[in-house]
Protein backbone atom coordinates (compact mmCIF):
# COMPACT_ATOMS: atom_id res chain seq x y z
CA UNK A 1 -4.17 13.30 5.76
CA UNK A 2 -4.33 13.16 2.14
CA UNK A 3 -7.17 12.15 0.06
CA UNK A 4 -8.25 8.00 0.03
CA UNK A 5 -7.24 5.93 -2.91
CA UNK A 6 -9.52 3.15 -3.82
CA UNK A 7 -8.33 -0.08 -5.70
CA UNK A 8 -10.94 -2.78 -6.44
CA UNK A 9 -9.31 -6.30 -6.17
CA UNK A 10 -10.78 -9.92 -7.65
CA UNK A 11 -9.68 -12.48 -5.07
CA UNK A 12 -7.99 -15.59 -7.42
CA UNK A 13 -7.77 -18.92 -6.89
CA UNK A 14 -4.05 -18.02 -6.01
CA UNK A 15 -4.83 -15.70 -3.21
CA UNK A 16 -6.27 -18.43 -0.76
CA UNK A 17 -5.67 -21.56 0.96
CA UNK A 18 -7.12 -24.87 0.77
CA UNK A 19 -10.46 -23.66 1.94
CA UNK A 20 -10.71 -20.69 -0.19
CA UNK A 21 -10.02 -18.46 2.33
CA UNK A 22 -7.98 -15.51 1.54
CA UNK A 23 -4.39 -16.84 2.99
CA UNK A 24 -3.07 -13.78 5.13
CA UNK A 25 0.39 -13.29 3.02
CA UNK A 26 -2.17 -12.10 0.13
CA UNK A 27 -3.56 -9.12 2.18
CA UNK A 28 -0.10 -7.34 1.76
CA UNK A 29 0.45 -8.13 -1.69
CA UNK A 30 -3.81 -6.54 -2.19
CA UNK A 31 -1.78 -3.34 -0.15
CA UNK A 32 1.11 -3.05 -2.18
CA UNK A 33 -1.05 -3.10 -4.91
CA UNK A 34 -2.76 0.16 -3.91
CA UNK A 35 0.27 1.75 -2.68
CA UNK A 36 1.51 1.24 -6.21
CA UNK A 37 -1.40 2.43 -8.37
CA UNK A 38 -2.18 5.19 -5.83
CA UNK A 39 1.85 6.64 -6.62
CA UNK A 40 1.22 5.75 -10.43
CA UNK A 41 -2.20 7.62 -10.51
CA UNK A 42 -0.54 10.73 -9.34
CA UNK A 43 1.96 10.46 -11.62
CA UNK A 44 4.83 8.12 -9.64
CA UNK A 45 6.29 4.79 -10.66
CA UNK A 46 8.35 2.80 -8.81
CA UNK A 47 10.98 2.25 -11.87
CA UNK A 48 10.89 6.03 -12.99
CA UNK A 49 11.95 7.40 -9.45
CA UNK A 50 14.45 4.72 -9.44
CA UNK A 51 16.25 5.17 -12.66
CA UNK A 52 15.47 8.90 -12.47
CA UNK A 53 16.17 9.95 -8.93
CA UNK A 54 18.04 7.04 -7.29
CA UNK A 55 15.02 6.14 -5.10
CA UNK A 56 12.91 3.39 -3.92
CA UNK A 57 10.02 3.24 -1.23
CA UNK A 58 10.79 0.01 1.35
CA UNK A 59 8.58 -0.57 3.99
CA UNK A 60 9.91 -0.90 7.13
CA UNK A 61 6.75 -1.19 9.64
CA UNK A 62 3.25 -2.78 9.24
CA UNK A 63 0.65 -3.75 11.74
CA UNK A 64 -2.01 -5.65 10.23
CA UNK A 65 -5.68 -6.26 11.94
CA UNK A 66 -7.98 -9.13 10.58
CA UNK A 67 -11.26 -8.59 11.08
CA UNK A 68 -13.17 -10.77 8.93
CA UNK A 69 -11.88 -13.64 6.30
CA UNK A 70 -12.34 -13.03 2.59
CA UNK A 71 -13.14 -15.81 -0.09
CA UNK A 72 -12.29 -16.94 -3.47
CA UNK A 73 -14.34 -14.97 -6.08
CA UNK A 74 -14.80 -11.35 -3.73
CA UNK A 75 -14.70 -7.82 -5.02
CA UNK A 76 -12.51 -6.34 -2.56
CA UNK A 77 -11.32 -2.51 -2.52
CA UNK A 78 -8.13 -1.40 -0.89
CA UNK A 79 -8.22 2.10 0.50
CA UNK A 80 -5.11 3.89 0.66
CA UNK A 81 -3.98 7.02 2.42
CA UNK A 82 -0.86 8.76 4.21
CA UNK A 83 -1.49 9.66 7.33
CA UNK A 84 2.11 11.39 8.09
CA UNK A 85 4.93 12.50 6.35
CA UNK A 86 8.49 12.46 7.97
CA UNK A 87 11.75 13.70 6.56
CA UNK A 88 12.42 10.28 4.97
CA UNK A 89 9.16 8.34 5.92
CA UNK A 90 5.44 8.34 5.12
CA UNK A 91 2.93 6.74 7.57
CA UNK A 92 -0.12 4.90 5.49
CA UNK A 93 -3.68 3.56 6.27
CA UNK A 94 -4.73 0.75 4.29
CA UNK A 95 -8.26 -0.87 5.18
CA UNK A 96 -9.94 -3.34 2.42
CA UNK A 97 -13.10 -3.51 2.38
CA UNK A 98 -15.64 -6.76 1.20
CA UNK A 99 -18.60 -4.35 0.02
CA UNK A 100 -19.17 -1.89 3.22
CA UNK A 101 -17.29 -4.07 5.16
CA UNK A 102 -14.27 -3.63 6.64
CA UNK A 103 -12.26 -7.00 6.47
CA UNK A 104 -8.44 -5.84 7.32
CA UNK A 105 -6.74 -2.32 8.04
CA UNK A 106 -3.12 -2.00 7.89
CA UNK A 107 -0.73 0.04 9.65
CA UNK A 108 2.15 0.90 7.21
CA UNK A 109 5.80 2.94 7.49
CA UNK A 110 7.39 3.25 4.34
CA UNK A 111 11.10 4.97 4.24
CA UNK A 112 12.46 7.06 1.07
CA UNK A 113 15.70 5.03 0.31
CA UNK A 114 18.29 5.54 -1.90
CA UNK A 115 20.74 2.72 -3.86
CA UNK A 116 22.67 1.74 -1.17
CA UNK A 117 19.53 1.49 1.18
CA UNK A 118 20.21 4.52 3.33
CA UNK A 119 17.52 6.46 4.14
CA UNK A 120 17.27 10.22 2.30
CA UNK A 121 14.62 13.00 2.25
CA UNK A 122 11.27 12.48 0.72
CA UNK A 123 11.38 14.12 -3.06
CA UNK A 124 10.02 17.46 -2.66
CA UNK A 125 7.34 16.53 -5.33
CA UNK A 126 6.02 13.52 -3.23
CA UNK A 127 5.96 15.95 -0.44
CA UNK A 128 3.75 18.83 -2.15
CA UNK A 129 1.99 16.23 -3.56
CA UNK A 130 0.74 14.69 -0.49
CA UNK A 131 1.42 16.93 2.28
């Protein structure tokens, strides 16, 4: 398992519903978030690999677990890790946290596509990076 990213997260008037309640859609955009900036912070950005390489990460499984509702105006941090690497894929934990709480984990399968969406080998520096 590879080491846990942390991204601290201001919930915005944006993120929530009526009530101020975190609406659910915003939980994945708070993970995508720290998938990004944990690839960027080890040297990985979505554009690069894609003009570079010919690659893109999609995800293509996620199993998300409320736990407790977050409100307008909360410091949250996502934690990020992979949990497996496949040929193609990379399995991911993602639990964000309100303080020591734990508010939401995420279940999360991404696959290592290429321009015409087919599925190719993970890079062989994502692999020694995280493996």
């Amino acid at each position: 398992m590879s080491p846990v990213h942390e991204l601290p997260v201001r919930v915005y008037y944006e993120d929530t519903d009526a009530g101020g309640i975190v609406y659910h859609a915003s939980y994945i955009r708070f993970a995508e978030r720290g998938r990004t900036e944990m690839l960027r912070d080890t040297g990985f950005e979505h554009a690069q690999l894609f003009r570079d390489q010919g690659i893109a990460f999609a995800v293509v499984s996620m199993s998300i677990n409320f736990k407790s509702p977050a409100k307008l105006d909360e410091l949250l941090v996502v934690k990020t890790s992979i949990t497996r690497l496949g040929g193609a894929s990379m399995d991911m934990r993602q639990d964000i946290y309100r303080n020591d709480t734990l508010i939401c984990e995420m279940k999360v399968t991404l696959v290592c596509v290429d321009k015409t969406l087919k599925a190719v080998r993970l890079p062989e520096a994502v692999r020694q990076l995280y493996g």
